[in-house]
C-alpha atoms as a PDB file:
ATOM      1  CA  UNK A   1       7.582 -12.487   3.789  1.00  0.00           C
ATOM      2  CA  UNK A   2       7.031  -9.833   1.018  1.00  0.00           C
ATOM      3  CA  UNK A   3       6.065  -6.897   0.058  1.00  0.00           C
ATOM      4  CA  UNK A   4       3.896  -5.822  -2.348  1.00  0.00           C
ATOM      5  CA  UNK A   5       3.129  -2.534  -3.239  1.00  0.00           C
ATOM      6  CA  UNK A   6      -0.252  -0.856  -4.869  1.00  0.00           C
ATOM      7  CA  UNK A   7       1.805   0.966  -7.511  1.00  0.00           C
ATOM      8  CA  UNK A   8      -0.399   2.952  -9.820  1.00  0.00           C
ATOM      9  CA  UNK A   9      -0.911   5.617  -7.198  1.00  0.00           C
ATOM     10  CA  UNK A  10       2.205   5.181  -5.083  1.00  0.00           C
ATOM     11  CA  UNK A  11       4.148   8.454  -4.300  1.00  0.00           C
ATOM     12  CA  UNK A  12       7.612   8.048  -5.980  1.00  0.00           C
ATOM     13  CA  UNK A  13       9.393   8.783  -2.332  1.00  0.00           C
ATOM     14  CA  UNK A  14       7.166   5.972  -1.153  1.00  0.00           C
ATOM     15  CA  UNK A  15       8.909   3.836  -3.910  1.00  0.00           C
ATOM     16  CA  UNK A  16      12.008   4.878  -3.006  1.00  0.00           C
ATOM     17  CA  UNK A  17      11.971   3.886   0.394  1.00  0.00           C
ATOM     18  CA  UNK A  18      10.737   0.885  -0.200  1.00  0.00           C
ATOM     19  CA  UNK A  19      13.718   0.294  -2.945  1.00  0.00           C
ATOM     20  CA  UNK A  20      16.644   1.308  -0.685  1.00  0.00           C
ATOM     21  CA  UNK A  21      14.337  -1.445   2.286  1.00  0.00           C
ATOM     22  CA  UNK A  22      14.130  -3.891   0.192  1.00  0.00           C
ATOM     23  CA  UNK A  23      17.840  -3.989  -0.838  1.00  0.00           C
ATOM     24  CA  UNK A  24      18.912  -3.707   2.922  1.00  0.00           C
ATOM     25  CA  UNK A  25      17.334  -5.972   4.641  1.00  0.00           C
ATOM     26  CA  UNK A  26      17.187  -8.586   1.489  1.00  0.00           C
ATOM     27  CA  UNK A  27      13.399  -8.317   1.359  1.00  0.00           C
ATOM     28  CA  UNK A  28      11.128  -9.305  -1.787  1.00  0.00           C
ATOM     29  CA  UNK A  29       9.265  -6.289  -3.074  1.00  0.00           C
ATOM     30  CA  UNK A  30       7.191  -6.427  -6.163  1.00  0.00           C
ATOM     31  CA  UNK A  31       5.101  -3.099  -7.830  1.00  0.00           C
ATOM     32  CA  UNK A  32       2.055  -4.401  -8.869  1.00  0.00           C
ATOM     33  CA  UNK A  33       0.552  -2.015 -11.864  1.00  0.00           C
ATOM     34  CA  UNK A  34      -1.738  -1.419 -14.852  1.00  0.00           C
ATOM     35  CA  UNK A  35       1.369   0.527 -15.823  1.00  0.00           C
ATOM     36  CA  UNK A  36       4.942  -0.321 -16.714  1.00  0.00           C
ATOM     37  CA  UNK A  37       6.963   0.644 -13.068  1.00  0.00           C
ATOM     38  CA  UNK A  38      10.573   0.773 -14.143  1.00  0.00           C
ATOM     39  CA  UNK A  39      12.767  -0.755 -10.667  1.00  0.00           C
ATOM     40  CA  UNK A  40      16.541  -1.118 -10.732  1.00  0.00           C
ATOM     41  CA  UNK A  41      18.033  -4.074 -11.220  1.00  0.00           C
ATOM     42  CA  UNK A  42      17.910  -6.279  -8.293  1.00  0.00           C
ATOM     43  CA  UNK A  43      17.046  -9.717  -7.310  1.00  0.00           C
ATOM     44  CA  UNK A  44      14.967  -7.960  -4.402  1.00  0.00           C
ATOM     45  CA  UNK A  45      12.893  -5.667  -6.530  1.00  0.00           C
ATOM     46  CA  UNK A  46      10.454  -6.713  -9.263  1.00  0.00           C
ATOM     47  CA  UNK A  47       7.520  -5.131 -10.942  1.00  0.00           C
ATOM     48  CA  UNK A  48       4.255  -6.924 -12.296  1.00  0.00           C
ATOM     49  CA  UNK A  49       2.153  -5.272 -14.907  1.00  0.00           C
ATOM     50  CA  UNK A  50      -1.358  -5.887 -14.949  1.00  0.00           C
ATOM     51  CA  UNK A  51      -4.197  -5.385 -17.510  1.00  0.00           C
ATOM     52  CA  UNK A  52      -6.121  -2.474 -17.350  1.00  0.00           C
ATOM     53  CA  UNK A  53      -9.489  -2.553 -15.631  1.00  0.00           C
ATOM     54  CA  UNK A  54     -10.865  -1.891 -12.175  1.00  0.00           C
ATOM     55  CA  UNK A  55      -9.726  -3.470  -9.777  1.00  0.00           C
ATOM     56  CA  UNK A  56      -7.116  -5.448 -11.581  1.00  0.00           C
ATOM     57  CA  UNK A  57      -3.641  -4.390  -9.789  1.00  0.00           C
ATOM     58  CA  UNK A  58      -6.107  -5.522  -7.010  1.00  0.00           C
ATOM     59  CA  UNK A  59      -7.296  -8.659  -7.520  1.00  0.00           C
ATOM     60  CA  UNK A  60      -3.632  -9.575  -8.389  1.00  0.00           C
ATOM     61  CA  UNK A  61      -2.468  -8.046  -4.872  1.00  0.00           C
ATOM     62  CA  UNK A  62      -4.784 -10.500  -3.226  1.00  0.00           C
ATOM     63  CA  UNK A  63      -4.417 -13.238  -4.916  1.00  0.00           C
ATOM     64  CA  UNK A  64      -0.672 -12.847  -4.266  1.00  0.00           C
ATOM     65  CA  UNK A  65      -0.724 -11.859  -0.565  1.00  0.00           C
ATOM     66  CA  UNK A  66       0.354 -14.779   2.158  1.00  0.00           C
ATOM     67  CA  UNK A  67       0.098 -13.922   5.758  1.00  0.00           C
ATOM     68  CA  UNK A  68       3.089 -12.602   6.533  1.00  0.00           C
ATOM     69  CA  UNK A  69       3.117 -10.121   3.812  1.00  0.00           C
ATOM     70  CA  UNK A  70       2.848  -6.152   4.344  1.00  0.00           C
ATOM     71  CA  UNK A  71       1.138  -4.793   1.605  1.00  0.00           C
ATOM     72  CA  UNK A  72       1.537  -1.096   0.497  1.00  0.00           C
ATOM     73  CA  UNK A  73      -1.885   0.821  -0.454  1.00  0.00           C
ATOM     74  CA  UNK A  74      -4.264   4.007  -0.070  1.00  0.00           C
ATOM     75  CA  UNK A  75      -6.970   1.717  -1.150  1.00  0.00           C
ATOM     76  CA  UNK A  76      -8.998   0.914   2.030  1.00  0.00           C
ATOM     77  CA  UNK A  77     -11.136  -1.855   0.594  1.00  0.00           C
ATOM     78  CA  UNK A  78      -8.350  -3.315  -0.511  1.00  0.00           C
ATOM     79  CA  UNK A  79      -6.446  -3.398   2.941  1.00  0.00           C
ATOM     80  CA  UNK A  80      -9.413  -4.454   4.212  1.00  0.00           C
ATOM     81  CA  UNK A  81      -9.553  -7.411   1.814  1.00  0.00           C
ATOM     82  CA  UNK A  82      -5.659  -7.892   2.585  1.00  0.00           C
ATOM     83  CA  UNK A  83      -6.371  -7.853   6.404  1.00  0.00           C
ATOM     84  CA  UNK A  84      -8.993 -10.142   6.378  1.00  0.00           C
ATOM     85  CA  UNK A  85      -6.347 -12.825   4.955  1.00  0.00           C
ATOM     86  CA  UNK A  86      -4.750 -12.141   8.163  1.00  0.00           C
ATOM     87  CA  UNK A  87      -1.209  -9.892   6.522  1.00  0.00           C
ATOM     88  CA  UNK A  88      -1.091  -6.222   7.048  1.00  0.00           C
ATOM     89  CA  UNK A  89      -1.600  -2.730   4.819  1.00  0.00           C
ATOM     90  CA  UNK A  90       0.393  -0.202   5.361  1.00  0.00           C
ATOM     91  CA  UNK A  91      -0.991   3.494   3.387  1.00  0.00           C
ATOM     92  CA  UNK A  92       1.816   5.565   1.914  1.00  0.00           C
ATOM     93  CA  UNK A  93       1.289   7.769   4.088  1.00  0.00           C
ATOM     94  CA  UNK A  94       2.390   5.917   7.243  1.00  0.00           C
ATOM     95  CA  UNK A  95      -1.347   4.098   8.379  1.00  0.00           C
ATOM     96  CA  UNK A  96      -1.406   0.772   9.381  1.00  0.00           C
ATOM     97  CA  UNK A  97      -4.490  -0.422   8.775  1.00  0.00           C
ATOM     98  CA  UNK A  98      -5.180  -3.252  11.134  1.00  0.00           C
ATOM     99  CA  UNK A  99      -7.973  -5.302  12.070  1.00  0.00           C
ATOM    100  CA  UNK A 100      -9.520  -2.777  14.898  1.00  0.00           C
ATOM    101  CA  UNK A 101      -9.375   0.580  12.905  1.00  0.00           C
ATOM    102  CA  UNK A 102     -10.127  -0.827   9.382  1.00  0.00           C
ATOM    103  CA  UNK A 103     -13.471  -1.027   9.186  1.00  0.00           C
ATOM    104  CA  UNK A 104     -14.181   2.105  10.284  1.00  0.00           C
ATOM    105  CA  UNK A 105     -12.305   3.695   7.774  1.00  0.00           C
ATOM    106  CA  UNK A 106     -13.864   1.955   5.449  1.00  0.00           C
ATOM    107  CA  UNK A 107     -17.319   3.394   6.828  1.00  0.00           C
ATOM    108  CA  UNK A 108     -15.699   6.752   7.042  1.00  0.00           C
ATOM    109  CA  UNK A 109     -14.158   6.473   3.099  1.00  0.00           C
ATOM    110  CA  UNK A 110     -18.160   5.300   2.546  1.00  0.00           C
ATOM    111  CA  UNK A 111     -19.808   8.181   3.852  1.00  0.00           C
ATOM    112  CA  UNK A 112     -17.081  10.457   2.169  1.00  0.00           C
ATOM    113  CA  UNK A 113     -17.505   9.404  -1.080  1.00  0.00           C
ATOM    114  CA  UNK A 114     -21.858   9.673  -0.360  1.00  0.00           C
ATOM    115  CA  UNK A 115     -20.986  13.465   0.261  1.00  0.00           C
ATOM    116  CA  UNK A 116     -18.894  14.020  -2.849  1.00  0.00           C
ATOM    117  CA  UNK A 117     -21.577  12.478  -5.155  1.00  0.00           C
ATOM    118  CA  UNK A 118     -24.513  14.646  -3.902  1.00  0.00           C
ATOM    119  CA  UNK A 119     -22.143  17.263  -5.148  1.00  0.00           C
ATOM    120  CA  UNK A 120     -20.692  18.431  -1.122  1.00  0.00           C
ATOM    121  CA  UNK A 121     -16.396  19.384  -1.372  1.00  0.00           C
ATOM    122  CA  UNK A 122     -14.746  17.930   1.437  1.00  0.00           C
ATOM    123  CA  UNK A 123     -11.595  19.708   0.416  1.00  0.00           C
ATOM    124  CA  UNK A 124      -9.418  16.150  -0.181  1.00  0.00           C
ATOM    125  CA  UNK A 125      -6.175  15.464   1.548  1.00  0.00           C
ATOM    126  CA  UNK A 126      -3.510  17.427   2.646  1.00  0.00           C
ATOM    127  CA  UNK A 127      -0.235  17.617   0.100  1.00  0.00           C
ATOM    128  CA  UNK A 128       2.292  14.500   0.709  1.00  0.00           C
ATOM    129  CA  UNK A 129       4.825  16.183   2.835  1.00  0.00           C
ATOM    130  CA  UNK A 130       7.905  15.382   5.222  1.00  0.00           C
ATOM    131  CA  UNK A 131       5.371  14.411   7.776  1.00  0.00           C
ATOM    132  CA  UNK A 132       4.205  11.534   5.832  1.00  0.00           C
ATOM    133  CA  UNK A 133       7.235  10.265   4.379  1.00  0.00           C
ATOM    134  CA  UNK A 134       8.255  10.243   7.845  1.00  0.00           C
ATOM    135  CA  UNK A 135       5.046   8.291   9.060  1.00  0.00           C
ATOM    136  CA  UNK A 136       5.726   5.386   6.374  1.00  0.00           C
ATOM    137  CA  UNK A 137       9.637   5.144   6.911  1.00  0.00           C
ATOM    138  CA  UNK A 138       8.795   4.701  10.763  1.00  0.00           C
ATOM    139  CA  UNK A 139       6.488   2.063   9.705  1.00  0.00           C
ATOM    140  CA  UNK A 140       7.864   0.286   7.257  1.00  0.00           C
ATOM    141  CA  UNK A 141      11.200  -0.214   9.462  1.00  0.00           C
ATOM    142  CA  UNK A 142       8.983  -1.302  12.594  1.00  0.00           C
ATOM    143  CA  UNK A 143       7.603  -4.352  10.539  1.00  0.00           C
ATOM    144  CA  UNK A 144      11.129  -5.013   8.857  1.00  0.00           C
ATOM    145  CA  UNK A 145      12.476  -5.084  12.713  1.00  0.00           C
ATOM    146  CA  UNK A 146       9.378  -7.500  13.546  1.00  0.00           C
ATOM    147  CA  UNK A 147      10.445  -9.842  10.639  1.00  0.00           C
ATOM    148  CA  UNK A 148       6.981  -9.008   9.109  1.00  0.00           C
ATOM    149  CA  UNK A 149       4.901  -9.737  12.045  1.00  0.00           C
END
């Protein structure tokens, strides 16, 4: 089991949770990026830098997920892409996407993004706070507990 992380937009207290995880329970986590993610030195931690493009960092994700993987991301179509190889997605913000609630947030990130382009503000998210950091810790440690089941 392994992590992988959607790194381009990861909050750096997100990283940093999942550094200080990975190092204590001896689990593989790897930043996948079109950007070079500097990680400490550790035989746990490793980052992959992808080429630029849409959907790159993605594609690679997928490609590298196995079914008892948790993968970090905000990116709903991707965690739905990740769930449908049966692992899970976790959102930096402490969401497990799973296989009853992720479809409808991909129709509700659909419908969003329809109001945005005919030129409606929705106002975006609320500021990463203590809340969410919270959220993702609980999270993350449930699934390290389960042995990434």
């Amino acid at each position: 089991m392994k992590i992988l992380v959607d790194a381009d937009a990861c909050p750096v207290v997100v990283k940093d949770i999942l550094i200080r995880a990975a190092e204590r329970t001896a689990t593989q986590v790897i930043f996948v990026a079109n950007q070079f993610i500097k990680t400490p030195p550790s035989q746990y931690i490793s980052s992959l830098q992808v080429q630029s493009g849409f959907d790159v960092a993605d594609e690679q994700i997928v490609n590298m997920t196995d079914t008892d993987d948790l993968i970090i991301t905000s990116d709903i179509p991707l965690a739905a892409e990740i769930i449908d190889k049966g692992a899970l997605a976790l959102s930096p913000r402490g969401e497990l996407f799973t296989v009853d609630n992720v479809k409808s947030r991909l129709n509700i990130r659909d419908f969003l993004e329809t109001m945005r382009s005919s030129g409606i503000q929705s106002g975006g998210q609320a500021p990463f706070g203590q809340l969410e950091k919270q959220k993702f810790a609980n999270q993350l440690d449930r699934w390290l507990a389960k042995g990434g089941k």
